[in-house]
PDB file of N, CA and C in Angstrom:
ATOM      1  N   UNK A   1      -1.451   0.278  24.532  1.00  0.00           N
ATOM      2  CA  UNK A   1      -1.903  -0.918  23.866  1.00  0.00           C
ATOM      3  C   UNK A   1      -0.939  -2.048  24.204  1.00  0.00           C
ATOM      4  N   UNK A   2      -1.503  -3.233  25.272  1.00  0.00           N
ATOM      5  CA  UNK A   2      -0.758  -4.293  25.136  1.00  0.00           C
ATOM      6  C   UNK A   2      -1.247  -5.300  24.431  1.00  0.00           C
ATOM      7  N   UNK A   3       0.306  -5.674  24.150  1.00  0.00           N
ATOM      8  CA  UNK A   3       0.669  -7.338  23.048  1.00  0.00           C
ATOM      9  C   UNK A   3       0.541  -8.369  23.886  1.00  0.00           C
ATOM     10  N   UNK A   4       0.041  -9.453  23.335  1.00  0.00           N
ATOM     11  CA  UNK A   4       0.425 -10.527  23.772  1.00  0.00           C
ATOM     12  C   UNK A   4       1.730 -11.348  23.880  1.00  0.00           C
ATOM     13  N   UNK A   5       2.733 -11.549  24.699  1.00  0.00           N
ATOM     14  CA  UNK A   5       4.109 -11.720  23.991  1.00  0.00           C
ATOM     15  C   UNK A   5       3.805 -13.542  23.777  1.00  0.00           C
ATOM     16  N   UNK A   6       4.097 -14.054  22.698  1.00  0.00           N
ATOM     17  CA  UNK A   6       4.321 -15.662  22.601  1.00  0.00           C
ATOM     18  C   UNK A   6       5.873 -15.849  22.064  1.00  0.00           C
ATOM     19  N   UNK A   7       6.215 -16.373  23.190  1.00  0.00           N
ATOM     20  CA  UNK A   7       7.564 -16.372  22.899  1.00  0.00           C
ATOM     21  C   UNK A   7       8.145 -17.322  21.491  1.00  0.00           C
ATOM     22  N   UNK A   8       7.144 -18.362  21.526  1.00  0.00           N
ATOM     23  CA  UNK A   8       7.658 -19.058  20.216  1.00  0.00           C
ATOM     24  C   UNK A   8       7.379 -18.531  19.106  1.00  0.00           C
ATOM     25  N   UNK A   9       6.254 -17.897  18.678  1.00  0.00           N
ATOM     26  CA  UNK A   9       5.829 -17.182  17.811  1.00  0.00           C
ATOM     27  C   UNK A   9       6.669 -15.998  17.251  1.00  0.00           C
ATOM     28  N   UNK A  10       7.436 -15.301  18.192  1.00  0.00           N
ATOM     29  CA  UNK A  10       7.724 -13.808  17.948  1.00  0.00           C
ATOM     30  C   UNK A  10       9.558 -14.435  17.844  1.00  0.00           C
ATOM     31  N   UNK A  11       9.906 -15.493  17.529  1.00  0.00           N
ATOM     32  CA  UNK A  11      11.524 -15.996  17.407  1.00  0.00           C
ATOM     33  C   UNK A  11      11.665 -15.472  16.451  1.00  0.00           C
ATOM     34  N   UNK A  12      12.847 -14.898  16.191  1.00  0.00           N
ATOM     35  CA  UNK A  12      13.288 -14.798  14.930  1.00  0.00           C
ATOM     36  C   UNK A  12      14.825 -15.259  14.866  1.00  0.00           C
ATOM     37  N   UNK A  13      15.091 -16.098  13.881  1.00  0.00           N
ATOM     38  CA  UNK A  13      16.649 -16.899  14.437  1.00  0.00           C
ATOM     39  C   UNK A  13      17.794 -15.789  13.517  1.00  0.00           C
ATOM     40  N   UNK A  14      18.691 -15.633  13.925  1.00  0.00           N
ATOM     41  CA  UNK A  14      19.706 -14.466  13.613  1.00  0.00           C
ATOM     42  C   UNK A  14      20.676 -15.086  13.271  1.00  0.00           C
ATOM     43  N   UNK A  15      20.765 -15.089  11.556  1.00  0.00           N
ATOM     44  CA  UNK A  15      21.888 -15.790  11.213  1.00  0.00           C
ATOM     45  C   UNK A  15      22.559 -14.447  10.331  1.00  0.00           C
ATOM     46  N   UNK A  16      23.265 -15.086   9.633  1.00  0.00           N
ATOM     47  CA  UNK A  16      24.606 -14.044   8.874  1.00  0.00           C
ATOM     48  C   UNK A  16      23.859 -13.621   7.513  1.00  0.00           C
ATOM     49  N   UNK A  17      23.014 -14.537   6.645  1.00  0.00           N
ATOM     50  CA  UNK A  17      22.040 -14.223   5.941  1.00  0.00           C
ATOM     51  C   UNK A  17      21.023 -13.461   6.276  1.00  0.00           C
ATOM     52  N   UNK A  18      20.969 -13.308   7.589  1.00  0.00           N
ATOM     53  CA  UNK A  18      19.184 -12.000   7.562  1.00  0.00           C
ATOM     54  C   UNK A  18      19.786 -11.247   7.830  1.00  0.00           C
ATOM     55  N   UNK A  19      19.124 -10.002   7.004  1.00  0.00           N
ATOM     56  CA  UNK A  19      19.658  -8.699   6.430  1.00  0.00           C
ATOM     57  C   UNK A  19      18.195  -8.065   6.919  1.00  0.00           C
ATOM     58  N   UNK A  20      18.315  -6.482   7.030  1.00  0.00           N
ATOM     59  CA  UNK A  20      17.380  -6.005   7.222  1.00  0.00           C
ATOM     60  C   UNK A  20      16.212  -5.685   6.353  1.00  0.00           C
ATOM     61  N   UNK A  21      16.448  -5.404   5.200  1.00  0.00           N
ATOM     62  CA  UNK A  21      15.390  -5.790   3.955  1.00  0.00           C
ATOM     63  C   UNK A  21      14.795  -6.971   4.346  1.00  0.00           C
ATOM     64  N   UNK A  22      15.441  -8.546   3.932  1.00  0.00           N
ATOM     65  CA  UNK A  22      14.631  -9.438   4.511  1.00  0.00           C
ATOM     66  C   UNK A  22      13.660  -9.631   5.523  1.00  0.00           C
ATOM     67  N   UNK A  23      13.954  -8.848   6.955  1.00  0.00           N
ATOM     68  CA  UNK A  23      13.809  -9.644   7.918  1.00  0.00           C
ATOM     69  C   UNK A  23      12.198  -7.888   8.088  1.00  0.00           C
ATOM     70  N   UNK A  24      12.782  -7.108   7.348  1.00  0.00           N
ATOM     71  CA  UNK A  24      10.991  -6.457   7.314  1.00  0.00           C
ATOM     72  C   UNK A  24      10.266  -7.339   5.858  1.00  0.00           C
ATOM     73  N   UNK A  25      10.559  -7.548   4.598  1.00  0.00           N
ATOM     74  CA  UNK A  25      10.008  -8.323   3.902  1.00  0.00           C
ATOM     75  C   UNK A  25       9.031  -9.292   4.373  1.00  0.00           C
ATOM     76  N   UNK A  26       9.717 -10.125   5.579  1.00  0.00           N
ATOM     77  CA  UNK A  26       9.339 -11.549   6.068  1.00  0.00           C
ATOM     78  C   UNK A  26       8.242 -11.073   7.280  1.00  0.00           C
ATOM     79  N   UNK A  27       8.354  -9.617   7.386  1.00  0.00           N
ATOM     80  CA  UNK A  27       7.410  -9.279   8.446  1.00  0.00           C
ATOM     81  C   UNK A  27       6.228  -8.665   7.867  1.00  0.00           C
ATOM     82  N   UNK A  28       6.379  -7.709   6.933  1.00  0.00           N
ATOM     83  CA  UNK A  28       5.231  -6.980   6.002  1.00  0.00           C
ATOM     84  C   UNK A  28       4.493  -8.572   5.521  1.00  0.00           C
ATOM     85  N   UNK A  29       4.840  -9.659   5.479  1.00  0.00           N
ATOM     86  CA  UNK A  29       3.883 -10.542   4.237  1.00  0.00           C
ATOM     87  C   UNK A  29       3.354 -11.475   5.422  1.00  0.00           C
ATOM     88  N   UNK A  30       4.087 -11.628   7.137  1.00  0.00           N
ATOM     89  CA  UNK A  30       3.182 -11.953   7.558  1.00  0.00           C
ATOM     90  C   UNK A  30       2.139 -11.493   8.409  1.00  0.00           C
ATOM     91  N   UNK A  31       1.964 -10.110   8.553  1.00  0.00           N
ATOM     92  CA  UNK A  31       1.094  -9.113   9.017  1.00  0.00           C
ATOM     93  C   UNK A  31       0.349  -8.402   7.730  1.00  0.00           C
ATOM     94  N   UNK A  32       0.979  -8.411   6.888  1.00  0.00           N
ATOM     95  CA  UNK A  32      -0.213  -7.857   5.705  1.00  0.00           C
ATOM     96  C   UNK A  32      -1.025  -6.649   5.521  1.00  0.00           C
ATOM     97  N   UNK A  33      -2.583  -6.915   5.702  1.00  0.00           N
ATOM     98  CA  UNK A  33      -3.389  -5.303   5.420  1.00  0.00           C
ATOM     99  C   UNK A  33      -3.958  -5.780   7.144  1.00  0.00           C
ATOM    100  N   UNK A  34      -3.835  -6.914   7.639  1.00  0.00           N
ATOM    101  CA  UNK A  34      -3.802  -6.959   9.124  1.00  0.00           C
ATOM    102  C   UNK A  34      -3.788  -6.467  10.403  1.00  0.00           C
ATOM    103  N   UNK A  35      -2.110  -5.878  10.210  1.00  0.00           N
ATOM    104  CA  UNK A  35      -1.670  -4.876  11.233  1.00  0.00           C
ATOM    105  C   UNK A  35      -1.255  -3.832  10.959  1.00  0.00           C
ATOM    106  N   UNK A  36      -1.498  -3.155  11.701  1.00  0.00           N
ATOM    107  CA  UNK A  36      -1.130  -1.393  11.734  1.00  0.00           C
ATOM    108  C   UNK A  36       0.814  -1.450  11.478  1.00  0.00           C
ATOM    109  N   UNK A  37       1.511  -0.725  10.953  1.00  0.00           N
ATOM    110  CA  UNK A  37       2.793  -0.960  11.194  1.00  0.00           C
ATOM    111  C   UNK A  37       3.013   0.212  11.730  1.00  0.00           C
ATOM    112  N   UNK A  38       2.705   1.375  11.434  1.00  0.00           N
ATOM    113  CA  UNK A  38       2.870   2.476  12.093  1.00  0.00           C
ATOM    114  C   UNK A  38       1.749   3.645  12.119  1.00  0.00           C
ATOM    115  N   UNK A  39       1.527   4.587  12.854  1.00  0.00           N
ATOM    116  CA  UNK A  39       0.832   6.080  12.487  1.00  0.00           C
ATOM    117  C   UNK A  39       1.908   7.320  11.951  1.00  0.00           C
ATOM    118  N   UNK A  40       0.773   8.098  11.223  1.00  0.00           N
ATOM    119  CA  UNK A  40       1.120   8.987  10.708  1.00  0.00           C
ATOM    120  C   UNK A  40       0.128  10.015  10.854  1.00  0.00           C
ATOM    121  N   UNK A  41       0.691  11.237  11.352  1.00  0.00           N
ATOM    122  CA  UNK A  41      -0.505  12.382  11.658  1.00  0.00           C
ATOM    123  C   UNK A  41      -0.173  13.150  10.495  1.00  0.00           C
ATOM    124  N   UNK A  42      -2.036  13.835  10.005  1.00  0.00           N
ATOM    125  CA  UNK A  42      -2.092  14.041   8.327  1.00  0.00           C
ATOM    126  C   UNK A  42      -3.134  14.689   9.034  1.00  0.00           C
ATOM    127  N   UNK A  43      -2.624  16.674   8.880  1.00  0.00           N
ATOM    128  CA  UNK A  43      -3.644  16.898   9.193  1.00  0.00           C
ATOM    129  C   UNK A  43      -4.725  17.335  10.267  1.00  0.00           C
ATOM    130  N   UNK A  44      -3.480  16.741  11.738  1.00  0.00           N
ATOM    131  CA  UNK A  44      -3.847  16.196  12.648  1.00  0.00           C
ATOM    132  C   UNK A  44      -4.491  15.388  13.197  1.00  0.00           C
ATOM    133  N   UNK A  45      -4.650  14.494  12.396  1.00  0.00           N
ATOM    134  CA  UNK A  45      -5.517  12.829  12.238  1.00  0.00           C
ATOM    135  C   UNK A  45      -4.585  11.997  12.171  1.00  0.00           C
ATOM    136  N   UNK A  46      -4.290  11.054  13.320  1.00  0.00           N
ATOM    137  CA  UNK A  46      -3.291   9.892  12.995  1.00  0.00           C
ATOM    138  C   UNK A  46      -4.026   9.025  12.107  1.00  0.00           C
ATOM    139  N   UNK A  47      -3.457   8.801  11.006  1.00  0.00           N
ATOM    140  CA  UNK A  47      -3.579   7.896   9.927  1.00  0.00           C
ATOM    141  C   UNK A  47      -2.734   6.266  10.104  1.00  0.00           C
ATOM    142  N   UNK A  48      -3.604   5.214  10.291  1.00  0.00           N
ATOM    143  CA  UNK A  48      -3.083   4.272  10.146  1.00  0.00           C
ATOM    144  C   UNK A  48      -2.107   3.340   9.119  1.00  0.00           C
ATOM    145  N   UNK A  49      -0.944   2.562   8.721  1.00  0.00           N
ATOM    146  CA  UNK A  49      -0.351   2.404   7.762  1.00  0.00           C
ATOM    147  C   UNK A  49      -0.391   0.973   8.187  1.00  0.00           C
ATOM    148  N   UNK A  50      -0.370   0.157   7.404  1.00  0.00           N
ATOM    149  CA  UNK A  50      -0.260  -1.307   7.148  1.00  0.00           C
ATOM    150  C   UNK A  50       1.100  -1.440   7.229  1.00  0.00           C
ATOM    151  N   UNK A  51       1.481  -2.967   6.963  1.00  0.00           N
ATOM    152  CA  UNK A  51       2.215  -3.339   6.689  1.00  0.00           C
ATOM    153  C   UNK A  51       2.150  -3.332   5.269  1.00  0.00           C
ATOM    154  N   UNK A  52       1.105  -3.791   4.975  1.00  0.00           N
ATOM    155  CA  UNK A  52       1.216  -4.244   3.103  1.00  0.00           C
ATOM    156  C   UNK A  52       1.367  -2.561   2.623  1.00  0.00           C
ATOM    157  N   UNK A  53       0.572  -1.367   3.125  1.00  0.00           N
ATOM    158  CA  UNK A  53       0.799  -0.343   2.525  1.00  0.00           C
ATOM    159  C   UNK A  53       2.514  -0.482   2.673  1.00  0.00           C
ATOM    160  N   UNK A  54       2.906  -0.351   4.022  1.00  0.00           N
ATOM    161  CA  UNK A  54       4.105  -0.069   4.153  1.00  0.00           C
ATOM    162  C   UNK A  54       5.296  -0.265   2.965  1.00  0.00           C
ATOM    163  N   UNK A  55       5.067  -2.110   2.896  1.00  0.00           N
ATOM    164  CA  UNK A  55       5.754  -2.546   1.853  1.00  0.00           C
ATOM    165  C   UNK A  55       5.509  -1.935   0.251  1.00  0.00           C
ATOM    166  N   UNK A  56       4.723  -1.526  -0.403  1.00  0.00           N
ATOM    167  CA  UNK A  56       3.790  -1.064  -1.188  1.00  0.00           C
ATOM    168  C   UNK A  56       5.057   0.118  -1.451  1.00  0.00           C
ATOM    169  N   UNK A  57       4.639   1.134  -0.058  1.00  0.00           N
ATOM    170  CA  UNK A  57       4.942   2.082  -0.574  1.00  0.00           C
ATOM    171  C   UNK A  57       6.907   2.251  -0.443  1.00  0.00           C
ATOM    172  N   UNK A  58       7.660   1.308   0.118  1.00  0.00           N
ATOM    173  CA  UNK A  58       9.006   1.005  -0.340  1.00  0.00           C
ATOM    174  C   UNK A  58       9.344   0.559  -1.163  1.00  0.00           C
ATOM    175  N   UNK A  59       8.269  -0.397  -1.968  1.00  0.00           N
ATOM    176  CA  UNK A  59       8.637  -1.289  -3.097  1.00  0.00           C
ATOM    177  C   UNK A  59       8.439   0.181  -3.996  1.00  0.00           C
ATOM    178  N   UNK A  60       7.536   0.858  -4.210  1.00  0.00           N
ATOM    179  CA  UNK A  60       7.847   1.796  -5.289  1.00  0.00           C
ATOM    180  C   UNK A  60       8.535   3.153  -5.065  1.00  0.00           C
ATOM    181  N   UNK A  61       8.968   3.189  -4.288  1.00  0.00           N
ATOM    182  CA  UNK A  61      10.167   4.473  -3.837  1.00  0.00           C
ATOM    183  C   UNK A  61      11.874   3.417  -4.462  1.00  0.00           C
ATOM    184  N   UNK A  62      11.777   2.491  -4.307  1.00  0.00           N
ATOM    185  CA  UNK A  62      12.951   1.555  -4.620  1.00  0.00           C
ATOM    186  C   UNK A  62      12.705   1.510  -5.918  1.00  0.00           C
ATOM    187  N   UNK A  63      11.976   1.185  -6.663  1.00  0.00           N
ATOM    188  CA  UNK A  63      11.770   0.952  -8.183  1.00  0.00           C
ATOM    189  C   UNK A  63      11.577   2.606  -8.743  1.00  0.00           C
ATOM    190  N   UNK A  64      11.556   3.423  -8.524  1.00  0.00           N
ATOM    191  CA  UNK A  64      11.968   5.085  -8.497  1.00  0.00           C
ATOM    192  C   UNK A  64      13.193   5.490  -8.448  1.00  0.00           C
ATOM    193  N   UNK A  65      14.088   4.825  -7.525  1.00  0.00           N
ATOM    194  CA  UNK A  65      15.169   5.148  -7.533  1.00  0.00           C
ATOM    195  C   UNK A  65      16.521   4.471  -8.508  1.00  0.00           C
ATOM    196  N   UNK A  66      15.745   3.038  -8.504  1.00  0.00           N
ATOM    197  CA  UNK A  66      16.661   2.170  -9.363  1.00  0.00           C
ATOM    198  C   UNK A  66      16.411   2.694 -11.072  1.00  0.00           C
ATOM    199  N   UNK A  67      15.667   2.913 -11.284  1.00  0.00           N
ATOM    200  CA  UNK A  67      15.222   3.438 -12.760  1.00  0.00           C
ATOM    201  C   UNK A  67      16.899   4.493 -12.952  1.00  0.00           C
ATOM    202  N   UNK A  68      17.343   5.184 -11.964  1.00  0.00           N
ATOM    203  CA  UNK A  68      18.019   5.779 -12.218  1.00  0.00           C
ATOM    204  C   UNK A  68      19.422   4.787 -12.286  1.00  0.00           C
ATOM    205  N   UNK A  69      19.671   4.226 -11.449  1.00  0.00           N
ATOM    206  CA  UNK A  69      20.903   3.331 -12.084  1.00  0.00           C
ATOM    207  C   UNK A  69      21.736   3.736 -10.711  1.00  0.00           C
ATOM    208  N   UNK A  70      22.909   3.054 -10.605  1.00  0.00           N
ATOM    209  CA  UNK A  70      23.868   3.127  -9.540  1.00  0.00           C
ATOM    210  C   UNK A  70      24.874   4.001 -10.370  1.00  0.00           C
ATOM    211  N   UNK A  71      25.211   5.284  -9.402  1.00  0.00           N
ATOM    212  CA  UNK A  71      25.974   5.751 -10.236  1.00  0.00           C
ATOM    213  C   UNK A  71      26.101   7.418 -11.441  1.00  0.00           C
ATOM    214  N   UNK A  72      24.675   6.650 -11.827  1.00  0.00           N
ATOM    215  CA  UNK A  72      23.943   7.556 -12.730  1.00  0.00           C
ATOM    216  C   UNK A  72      23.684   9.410 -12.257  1.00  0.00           C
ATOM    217  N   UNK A  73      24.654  10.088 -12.829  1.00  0.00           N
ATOM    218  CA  UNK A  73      24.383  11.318 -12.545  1.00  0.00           C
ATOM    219  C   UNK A  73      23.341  12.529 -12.905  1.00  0.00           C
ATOM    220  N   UNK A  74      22.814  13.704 -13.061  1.00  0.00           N
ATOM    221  CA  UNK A  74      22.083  14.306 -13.874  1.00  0.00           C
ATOM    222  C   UNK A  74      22.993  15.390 -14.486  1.00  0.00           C
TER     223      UNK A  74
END
């Protein structure tokens, strides 16, 4: 599968503030339920994943884990 490359389009400027959280954040919201972000074979069926799933499903693995606290032992 080829991309189209647009070079102005695909810039991303690299400063001391973009962090890697951000800089997928800023990518999941502008690809959305849009683009594929990755496959996953389920089954033996590659299953397609969004971006928005993507984000979706980090935002609640992160809010799972924080419930527990920094620190917090069992």
């Amino acid at each position: 599968m080829q991309h189209e490359n647009k070079p102005e389009s695909n810039k991303i400027e690299i400063t001391p503030e973009l962090t890697i959280p951000k800089l997928f954040y800023r990518q999941a919201q502008k690809f959305g339920k849009d683009r594929v972000a990755m496959r996953e074979k389920e089954f033996g069926i590659w299953r397609p994943i969004t971006w928005q799933d993507y984000l979706d499903n980090v935002k609640y693995i992160t809010l799972g884990t924080y419930q527990f606290g920094p620190g917090r032992r069992r």
